[in-house]
Protein backbone atom coordinates (compact mmCIF):
# COMPACT_ATOMS: atom_id res chain seq x y z
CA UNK A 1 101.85 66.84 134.65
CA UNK A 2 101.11 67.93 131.20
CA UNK A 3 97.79 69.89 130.06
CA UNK A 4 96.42 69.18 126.79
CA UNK A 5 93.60 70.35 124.54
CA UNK A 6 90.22 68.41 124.50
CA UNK A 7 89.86 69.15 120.81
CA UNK A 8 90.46 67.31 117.82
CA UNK A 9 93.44 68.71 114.92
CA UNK A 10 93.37 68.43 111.63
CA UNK A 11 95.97 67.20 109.91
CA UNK A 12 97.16 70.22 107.76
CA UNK A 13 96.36 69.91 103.97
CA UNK A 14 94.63 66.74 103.98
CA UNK A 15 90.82 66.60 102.55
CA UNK A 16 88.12 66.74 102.97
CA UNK A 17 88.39 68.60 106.26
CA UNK A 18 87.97 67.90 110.10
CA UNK A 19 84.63 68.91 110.63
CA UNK A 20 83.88 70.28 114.34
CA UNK A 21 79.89 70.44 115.00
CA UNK A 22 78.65 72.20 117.73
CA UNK A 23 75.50 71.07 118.94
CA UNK A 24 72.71 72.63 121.99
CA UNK A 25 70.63 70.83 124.24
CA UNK A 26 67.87 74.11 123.55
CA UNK A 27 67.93 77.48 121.81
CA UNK A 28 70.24 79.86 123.52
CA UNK A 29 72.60 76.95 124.75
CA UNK A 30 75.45 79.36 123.25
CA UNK A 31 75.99 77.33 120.15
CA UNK A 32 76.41 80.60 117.92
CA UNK A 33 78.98 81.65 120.58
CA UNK A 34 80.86 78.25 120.89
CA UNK A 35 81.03 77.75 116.90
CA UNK A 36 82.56 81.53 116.91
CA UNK A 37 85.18 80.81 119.70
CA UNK A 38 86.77 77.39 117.91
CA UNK A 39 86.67 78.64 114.42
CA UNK A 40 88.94 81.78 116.24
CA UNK A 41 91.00 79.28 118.01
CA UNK A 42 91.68 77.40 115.46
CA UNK A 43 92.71 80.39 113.33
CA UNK A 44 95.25 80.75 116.04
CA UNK A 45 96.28 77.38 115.47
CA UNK A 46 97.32 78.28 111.88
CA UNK A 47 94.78 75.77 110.55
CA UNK A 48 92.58 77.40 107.80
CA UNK A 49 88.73 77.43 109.21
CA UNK A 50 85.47 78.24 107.51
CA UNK A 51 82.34 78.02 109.49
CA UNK A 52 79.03 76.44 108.36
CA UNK A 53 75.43 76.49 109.41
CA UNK A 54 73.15 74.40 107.46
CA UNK A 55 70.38 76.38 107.96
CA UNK A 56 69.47 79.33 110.20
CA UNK A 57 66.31 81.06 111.21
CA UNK A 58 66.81 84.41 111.59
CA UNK A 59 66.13 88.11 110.85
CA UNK A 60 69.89 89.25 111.50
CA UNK A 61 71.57 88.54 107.99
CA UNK A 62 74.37 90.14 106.19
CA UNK A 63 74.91 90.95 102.74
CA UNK A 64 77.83 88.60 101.47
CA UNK A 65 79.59 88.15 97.86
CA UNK A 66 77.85 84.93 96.17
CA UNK A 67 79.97 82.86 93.87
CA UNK A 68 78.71 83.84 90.81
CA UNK A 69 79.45 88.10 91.79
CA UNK A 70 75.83 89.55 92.98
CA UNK A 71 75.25 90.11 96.45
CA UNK A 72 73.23 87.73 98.98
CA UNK A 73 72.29 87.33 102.19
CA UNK A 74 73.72 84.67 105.02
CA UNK A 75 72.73 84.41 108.72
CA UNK A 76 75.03 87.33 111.40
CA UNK A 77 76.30 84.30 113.20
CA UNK A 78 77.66 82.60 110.78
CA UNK A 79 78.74 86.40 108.86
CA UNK A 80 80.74 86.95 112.50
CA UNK A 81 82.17 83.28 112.84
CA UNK A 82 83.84 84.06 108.98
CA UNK A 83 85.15 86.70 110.44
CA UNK A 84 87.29 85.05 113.42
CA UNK A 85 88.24 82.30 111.19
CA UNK A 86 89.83 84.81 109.47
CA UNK A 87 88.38 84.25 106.20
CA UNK A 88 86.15 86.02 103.43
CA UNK A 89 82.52 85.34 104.24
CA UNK A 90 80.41 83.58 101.66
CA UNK A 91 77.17 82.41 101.31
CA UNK A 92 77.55 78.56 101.29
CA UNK A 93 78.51 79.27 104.75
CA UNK A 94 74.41 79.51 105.34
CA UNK A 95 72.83 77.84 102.52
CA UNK A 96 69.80 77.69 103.63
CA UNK A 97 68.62 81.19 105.90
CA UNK A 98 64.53 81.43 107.14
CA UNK A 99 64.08 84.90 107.94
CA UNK A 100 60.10 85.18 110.12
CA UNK A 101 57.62 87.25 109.03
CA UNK A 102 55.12 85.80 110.91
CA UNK A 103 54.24 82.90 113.37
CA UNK A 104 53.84 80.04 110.91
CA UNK A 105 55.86 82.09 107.79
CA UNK A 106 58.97 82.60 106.83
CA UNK A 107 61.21 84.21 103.81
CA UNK A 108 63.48 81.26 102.31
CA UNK A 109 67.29 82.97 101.21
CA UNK A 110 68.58 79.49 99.58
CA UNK A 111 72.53 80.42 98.47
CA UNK A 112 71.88 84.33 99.41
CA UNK A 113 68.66 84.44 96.98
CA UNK A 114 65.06 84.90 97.46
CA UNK A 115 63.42 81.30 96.67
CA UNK A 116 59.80 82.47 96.47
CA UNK A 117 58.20 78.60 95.66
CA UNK A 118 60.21 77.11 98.43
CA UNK A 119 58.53 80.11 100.68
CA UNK A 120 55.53 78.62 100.21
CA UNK A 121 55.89 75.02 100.86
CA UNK A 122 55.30 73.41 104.18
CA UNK A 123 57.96 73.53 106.43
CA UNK A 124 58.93 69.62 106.16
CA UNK A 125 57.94 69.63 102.26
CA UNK A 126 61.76 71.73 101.89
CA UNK A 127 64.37 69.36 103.23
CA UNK A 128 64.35 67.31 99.74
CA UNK A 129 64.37 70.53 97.69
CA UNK A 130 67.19 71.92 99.67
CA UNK A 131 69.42 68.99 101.13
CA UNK A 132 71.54 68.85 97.83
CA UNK A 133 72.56 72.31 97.62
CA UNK A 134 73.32 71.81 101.52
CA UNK A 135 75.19 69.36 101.20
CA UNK A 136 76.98 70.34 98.20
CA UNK A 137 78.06 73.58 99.96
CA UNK A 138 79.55 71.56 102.88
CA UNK A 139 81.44 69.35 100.68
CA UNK A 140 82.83 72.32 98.88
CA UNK A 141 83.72 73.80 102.15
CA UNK A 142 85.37 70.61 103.28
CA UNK A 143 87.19 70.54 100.08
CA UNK A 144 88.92 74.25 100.68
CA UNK A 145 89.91 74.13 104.33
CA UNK A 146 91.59 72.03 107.00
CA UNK A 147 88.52 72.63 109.38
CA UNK A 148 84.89 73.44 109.30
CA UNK A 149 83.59 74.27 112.53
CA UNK A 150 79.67 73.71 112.07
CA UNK A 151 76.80 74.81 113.66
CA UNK A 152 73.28 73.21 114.63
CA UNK A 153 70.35 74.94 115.27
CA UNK A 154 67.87 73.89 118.68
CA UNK A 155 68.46 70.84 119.87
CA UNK A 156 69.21 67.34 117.43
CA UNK A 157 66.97 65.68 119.74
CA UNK A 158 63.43 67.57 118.66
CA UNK A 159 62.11 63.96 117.57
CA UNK A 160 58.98 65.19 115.79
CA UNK A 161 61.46 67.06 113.33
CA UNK A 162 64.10 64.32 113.10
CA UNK A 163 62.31 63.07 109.78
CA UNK A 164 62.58 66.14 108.00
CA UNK A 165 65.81 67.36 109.33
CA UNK A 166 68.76 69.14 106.99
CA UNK A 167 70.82 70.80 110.07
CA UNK A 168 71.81 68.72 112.64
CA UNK A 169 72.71 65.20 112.85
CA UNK A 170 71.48 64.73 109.39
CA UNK A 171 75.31 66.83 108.89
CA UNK A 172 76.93 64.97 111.31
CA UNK A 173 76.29 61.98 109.71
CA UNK A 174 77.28 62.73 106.21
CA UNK A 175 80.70 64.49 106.92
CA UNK A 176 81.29 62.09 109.90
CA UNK A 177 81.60 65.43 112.34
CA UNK A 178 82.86 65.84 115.95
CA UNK A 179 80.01 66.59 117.85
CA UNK A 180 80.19 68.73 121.01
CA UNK A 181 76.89 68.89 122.81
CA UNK A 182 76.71 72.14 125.02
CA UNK A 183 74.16 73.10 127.75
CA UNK A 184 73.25 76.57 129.46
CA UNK A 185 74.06 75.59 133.28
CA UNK A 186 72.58 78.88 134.40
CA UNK A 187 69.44 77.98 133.87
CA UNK A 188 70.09 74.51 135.79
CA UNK A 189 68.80 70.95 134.88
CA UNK A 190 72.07 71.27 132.45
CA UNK A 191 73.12 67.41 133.31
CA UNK A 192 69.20 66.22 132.87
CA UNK A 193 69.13 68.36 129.71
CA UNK A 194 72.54 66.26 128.12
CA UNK A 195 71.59 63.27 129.46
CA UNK A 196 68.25 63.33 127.60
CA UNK A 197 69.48 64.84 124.33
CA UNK A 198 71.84 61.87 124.27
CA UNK A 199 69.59 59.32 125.05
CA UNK A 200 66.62 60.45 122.46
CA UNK A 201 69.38 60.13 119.75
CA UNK A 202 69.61 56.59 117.68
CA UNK A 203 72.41 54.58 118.69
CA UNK A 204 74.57 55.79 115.31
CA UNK A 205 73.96 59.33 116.35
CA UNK A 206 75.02 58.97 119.38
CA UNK A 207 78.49 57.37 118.83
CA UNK A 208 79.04 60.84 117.05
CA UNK A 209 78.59 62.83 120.45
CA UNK A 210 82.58 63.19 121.35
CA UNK A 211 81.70 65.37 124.37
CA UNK A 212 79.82 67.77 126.74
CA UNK A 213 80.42 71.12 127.22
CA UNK A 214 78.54 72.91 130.20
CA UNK A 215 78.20 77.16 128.99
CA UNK A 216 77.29 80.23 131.21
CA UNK A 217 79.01 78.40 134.63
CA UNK A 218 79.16 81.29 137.54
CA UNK A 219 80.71 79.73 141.25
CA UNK A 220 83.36 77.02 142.19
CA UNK A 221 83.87 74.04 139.37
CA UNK A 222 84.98 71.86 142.48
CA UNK A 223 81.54 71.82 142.85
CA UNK A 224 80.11 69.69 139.60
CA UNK A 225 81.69 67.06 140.77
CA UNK A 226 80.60 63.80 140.82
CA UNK A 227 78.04 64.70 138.12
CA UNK A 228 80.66 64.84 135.31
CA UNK A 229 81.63 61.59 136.34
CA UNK A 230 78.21 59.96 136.42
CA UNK A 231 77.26 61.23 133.28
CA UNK A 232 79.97 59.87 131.06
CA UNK A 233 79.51 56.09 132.72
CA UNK A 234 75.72 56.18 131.58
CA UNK A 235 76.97 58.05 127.82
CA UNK A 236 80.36 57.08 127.69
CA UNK A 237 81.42 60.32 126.74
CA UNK A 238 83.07 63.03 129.06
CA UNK A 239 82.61 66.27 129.82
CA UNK A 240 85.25 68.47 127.68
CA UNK A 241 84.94 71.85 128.79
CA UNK A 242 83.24 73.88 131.47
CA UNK A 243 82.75 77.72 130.12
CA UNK A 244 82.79 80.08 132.79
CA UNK A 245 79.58 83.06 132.04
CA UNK A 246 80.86 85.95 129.81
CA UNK A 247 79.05 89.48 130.66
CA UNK A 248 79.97 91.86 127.99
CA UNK A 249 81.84 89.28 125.39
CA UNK A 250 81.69 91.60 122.64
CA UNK A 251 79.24 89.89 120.13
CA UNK A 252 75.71 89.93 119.79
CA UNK A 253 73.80 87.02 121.48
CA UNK A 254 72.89 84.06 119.33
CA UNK A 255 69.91 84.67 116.61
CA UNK A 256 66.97 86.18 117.24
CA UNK A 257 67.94 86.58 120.75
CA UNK A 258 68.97 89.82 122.70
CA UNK A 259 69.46 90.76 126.36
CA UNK A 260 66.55 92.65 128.18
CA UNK A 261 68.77 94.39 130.56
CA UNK A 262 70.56 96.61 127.62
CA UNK A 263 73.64 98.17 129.01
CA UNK A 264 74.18 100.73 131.59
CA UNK A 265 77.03 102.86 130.17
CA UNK A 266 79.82 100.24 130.35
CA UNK A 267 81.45 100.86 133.29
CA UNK A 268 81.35 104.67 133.17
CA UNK A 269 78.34 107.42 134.42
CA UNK A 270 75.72 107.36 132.00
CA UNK A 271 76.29 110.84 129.17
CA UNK A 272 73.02 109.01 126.41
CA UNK A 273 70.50 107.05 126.87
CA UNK A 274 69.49 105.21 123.41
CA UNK A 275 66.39 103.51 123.90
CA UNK A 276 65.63 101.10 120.85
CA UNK A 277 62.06 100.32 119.79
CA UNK A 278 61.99 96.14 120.48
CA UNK A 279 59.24 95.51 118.15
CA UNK A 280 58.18 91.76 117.64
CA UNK A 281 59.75 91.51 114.07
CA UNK A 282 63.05 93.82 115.20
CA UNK A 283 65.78 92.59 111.93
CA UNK A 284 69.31 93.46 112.06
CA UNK A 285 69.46 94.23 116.19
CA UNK A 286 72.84 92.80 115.99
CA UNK A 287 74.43 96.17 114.58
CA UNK A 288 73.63 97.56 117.95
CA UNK A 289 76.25 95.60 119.47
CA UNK A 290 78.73 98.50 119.51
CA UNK A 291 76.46 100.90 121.65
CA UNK A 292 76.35 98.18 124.51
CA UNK A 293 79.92 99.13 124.95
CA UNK A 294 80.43 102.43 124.36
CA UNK A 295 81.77 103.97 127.88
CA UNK A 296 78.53 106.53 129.01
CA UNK A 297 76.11 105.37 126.88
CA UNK A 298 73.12 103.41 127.91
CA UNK A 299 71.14 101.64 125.96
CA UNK A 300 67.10 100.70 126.45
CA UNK A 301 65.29 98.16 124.50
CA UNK A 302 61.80 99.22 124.52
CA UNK A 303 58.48 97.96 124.62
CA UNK A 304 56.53 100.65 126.31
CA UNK A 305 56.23 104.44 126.36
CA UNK A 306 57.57 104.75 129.98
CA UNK A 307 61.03 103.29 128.57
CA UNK A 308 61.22 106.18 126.38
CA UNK A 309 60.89 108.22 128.75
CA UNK A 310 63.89 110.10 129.62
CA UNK A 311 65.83 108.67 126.21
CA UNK A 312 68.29 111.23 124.43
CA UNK A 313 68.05 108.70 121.42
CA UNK A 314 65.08 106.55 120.05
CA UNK A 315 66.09 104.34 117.26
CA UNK A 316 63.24 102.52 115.03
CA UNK A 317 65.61 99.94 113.96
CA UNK A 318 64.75 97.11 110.65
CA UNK A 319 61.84 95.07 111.02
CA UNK A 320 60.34 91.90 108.77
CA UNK A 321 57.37 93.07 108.64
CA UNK A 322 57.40 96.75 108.80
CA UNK A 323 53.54 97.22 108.69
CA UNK A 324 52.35 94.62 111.56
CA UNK A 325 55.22 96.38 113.54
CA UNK A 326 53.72 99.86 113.00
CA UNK A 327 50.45 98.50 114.48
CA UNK A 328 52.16 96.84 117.42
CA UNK A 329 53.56 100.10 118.06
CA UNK A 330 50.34 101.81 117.72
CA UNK A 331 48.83 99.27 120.61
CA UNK A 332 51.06 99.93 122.88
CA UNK A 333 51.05 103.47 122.96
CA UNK A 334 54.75 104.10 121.47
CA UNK A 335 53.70 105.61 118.44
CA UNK A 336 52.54 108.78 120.45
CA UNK A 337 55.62 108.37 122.47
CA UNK A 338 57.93 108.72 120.01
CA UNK A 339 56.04 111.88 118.34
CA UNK A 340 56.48 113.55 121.20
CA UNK A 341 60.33 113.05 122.01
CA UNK A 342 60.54 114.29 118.20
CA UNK A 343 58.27 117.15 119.15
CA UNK A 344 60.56 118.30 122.42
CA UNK A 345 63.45 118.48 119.73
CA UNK A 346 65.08 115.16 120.97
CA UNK A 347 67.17 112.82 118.49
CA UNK A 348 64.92 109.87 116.15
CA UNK A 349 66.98 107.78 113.73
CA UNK A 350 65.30 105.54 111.58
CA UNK A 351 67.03 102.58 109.98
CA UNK A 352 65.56 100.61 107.06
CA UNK A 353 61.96 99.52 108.13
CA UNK A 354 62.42 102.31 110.87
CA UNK A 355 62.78 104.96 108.12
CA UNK A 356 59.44 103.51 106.43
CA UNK A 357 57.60 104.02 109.57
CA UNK A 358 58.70 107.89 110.37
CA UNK A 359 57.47 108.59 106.51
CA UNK A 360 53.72 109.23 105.71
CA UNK A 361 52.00 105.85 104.57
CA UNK A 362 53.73 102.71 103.27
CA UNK A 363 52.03 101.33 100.12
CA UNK A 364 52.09 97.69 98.78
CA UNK A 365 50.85 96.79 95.78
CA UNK A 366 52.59 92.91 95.81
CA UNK A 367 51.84 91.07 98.85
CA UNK A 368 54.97 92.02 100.04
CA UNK A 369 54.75 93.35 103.66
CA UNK A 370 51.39 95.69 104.20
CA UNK A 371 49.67 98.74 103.89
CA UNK A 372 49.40 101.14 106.35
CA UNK A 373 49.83 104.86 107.64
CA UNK A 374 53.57 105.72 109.00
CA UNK A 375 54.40 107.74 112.00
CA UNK A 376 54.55 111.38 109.50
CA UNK A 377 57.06 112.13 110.99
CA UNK A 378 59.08 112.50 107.67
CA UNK A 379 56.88 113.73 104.60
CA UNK A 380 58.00 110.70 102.45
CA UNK A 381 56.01 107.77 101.19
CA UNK A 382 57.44 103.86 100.86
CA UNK A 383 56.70 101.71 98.16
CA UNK A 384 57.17 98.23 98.06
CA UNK A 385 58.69 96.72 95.64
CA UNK A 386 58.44 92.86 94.51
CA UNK A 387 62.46 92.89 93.67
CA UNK A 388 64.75 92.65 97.27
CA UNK A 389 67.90 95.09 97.02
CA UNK A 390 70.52 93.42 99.14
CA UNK A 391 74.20 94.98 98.53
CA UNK A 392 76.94 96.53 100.66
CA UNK A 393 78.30 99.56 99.75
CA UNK A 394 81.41 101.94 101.20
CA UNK A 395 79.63 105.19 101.57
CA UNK A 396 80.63 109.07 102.38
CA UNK A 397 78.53 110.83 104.77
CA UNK A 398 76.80 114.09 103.37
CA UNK A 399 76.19 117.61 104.39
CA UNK A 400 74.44 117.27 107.68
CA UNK A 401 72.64 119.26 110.61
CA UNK A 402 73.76 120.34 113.87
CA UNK A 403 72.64 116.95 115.68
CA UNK A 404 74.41 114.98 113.21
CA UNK A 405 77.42 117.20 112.19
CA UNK A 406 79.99 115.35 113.52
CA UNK A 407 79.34 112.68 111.19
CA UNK A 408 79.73 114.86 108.29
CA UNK A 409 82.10 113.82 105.71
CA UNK A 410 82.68 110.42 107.37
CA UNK A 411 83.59 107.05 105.75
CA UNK A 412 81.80 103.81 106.69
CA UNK A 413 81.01 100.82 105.50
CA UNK A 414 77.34 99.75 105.34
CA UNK A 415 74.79 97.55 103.87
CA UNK A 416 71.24 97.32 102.99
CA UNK A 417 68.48 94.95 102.76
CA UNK A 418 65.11 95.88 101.85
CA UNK A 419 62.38 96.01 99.47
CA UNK A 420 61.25 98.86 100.00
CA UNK A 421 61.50 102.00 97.47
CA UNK A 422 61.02 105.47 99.48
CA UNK A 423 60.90 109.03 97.74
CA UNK A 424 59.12 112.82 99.07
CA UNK A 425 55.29 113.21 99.14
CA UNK A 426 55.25 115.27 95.84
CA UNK A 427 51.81 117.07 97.59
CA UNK A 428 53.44 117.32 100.79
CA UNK A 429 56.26 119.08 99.72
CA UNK A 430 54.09 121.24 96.61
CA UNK A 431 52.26 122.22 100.33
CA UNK A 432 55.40 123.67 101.86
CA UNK A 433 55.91 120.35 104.21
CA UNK A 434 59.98 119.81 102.92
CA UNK A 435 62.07 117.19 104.12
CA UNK A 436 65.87 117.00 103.15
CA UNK A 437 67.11 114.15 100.90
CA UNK A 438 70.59 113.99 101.93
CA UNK A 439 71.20 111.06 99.89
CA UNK A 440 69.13 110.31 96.93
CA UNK A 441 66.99 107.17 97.38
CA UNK A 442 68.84 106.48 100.92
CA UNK A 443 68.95 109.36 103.29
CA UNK A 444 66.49 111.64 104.64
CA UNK A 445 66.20 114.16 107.26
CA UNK A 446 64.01 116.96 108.51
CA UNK A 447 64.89 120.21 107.87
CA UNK A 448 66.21 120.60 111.57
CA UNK A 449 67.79 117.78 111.92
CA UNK A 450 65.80 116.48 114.76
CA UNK A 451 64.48 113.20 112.20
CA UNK A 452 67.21 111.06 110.39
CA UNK A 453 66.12 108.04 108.67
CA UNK A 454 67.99 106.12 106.21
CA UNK A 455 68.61 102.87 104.62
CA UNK A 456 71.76 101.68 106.00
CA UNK A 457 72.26 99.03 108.03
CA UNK A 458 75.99 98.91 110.08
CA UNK A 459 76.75 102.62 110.67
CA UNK A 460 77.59 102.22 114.48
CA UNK A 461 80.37 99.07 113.43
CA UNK A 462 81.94 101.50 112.01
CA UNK A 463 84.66 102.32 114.88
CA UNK A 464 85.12 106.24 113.12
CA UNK A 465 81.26 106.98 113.44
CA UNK A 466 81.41 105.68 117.43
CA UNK A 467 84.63 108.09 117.33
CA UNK A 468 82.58 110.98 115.90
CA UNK A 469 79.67 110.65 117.87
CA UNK A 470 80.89 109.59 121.87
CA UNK A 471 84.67 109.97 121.40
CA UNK A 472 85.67 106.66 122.13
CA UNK A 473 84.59 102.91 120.86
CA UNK A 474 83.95 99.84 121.07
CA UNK A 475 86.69 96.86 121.30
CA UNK A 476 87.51 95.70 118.05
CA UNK A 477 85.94 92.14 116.59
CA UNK A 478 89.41 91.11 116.66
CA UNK A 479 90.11 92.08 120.23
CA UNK A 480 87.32 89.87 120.82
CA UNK A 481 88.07 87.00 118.86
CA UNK A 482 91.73 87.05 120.50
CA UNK A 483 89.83 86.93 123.54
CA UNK A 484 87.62 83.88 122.67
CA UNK A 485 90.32 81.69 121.07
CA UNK A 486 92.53 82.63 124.36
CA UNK A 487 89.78 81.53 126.20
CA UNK A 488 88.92 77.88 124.32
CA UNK A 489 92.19 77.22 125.32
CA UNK A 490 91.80 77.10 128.57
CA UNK A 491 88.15 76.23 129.15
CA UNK A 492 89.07 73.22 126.75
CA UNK A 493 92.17 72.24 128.59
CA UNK A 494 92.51 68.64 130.69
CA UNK A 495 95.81 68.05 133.02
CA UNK A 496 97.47 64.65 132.54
């Protein structure tokens, strides 16, 4: 007998590329994950891979290199997936990125940049404004590499979207993809849930389904059986891979998603407790990742006061809409809560739209995010500006206080995204009330250190600053990509 892999090879050099499209039955199938895991194995391969989302809605973005030199902003997933495919990301990786700032609104990033008019049209009144810079990224993607692996987004079979759509089998069709259709068995209904997908698809579409995959399986394979079977005699197509559940993979879940539980010190007694403020518009959660495996350190995401409670660490991370988030806060009582773990002389780091919310009172004069009193917890004021400053930036950690010390003098890498401008209360500090500017324009702290807020996103992916702060880190994102593509290789495997 002879195994083989259930995946289709490019043949190396020829163009346009093999494109690979990995496509969910639901949000939270584990597309994000899937995509990540073949553009590593295929890496491994020696095939050059670039991954490609059409479209992503999202408020985890990082700040990427755009063709013409300025910085822009593309989806985390497809920022990560670069990354294991081993190549530099860009942003026609995620042409088109929707980042919420409310129920029925969202920010348009079209090719990294701020498209205010396409903001403002109706969400089915953008596919013919953006499909030809979609597809003209995809094409040029095709044109460079041996493989795309591409990502949908939801399901291909939300029918009362179909019209409209620019992300899923509206791609498949024009670069002729390999579809994979994967479904979250934990939740059960998995076979029900491909079965239907399939069968809402046109009959064209659904010759492009090449197979199943069944994510998040916990218990004995031997025990699918004959469902696997039944399915591909009423689809014709078989079941190609069977992904056992991965607790602690190393990556952050897919967008806009993040687990409830937290972590509980990785495998070692519990030294910190971080609890993170989950507001509804939370942005950037995914540079968290590396606390969730930091040996000793816990991590809380929370939504009331009585998960602060007994936190060495709160952490007002980003946020979309820093004002509504300040009066979510308010309602459920954290705002106190967090006041008062300042006031015992326990740790508060604010990041981005968390440092606008320790200051005194953010002020908009632009539409851009709201008006509204901050948590004064920092005598600074925020601004917001109309212009978006989206760059990344190596940086050199200043002079700090005794909480914070050991992070004095360190290198990291960071980035920021934000529009908002913050500077001292001149009256506040004419009144005595001083707060320390560390960095001008970026980093602030109280004069005892307890209060840190600044505007850098990444600081804990930085494997020195883990070092500094816990002595020890996380696995490397390579680790874990060596894991994955190890993985697809076996999950992916048939015996002949």
């Amino acid at each position: 007998m002879t195994a083989s892999i259930q995946l289709p090879r490019p043949v190396p050099g020829q163009r346009p590329a093999l494109c690979v499209m990995v496509l969910g039955t639901s949000s939270g199938a584990g597309k994000s994950w899937v995509a990540t895991a073949l553009c590593a194995w295929y890496r491994a391969q020696g095939y050059r891979v670039a991954p490609f989302k059409a479209q992503n809605m999202s408020n985890n973005a990082r700040v990427v290199a755009t063709p013409d030199g300025k910085w822009g902003e593309i989806g985390t997933a497809q920022y990560l997936q670069a990354l294991a495919a081993g190549v530099v990301p860009d942003v026609r990786m995620n042409p088109l990125l929707l980042k919420p700032e409310a129920d029925t609104r969202s920010q348009v990033v079209l090719l990294g940049q701020v498209d205010e008019a396409l903001s403002q049209l109706p969400w089915r009144g953008r596919s013919l404004r953006v499909w030809p810079q979609i597809a003209q990224a995809l094409d040029a993607l095709r044109a460079e590499n041996d493989v795309v692996v591409i990502e949908g987004a939801g399901s291909p079979a939300e029918i009362n979207l179909h019209s409209s759509d620019v992300v899923n089998m509206r791609v498949a069709r024009h670069c002729g993809a390999h579809c994979l259709l994967v479904s979250d068995i934990d939740r059960g209904g998995a076979f029900a849930h491909l079965y239907g997908t399939w069968a809402l698809l046109p009959a064209d579409e659904q010759a492009l389904i090449q197979g199943f995959v069944l994510n998040k399986f916990r218990g004995d394979a031997a025990l699918l059986a004959p469902a696997p079977q039944m399915l591909q005699e009423r689809t014709g197509v078989p079941t190609v891979a069977c992904i056992p559940m991965q607790f602690q993979h190393g990556l952050p879940e897919e967008d806009g998603v993040f687990d409830d539980r937290g972590s509980a010190g990785a495998g070692q007694a519990v030294h910190t407790t971080i609890a993170i403020v989950a507001y509804p518009r939370i942005s950037n959660l995914d540079e968290f990742q590396p606390l969730l495996q930091v040996p000793g350190v816990r991590v809380v995401w929370a939504r009331t006061p009585a998960q602060l409670a007994g936190a060495d660490w709160v952490i007002l991370p980003g946020s979309k809409a820093t004002a509504a988030d300040l009066a979510w806060m308010r309602s459920q009582g954290l705002d106190a809560a967090v006041v008062a773990h300042a006031a015992a002389g326990k740790r508060v780091l604010g990041i981005c739209g968390g440092l606008q919310m320790l200051g005194e009172a953010l002020i908009d004069l632009h539409g851009v995010d709201g008006n509204a009193a901050g948590l004064g917890l920092l005598p600074v004021t925020t601004l917001f500006a109309q212009e978006k400053t989206v760059q990344r930036t190596e940086v050199r950690l200043p002079a700090l206080p005794a909480p914070w010390q050991a992070l004095e003098g360190m290198a990291a890498s960071v980035y920021e995204i934000h529009h908002g401008r913050t500077a001292p209360h001149t009256a506040m500090q004419a009144a005595g009330q001083t707060v320390v500017e560390a960095v001008p324009g970026l980093l602030w702290h109280s004069p005892d250190g307890v209060v840190l807020g600044c505007y850098w996103h990444g600081l804990f992916e930085n494997q020195s600053v883990l070092q500094a702060l816990w002595g020890t880190a996380a696995p490397s994102l390579e680790t874990v990509f060596a894991r994955m593509a190890d993985g697809v290789g076996r999950w992916f495997q048939t015996v002949e």
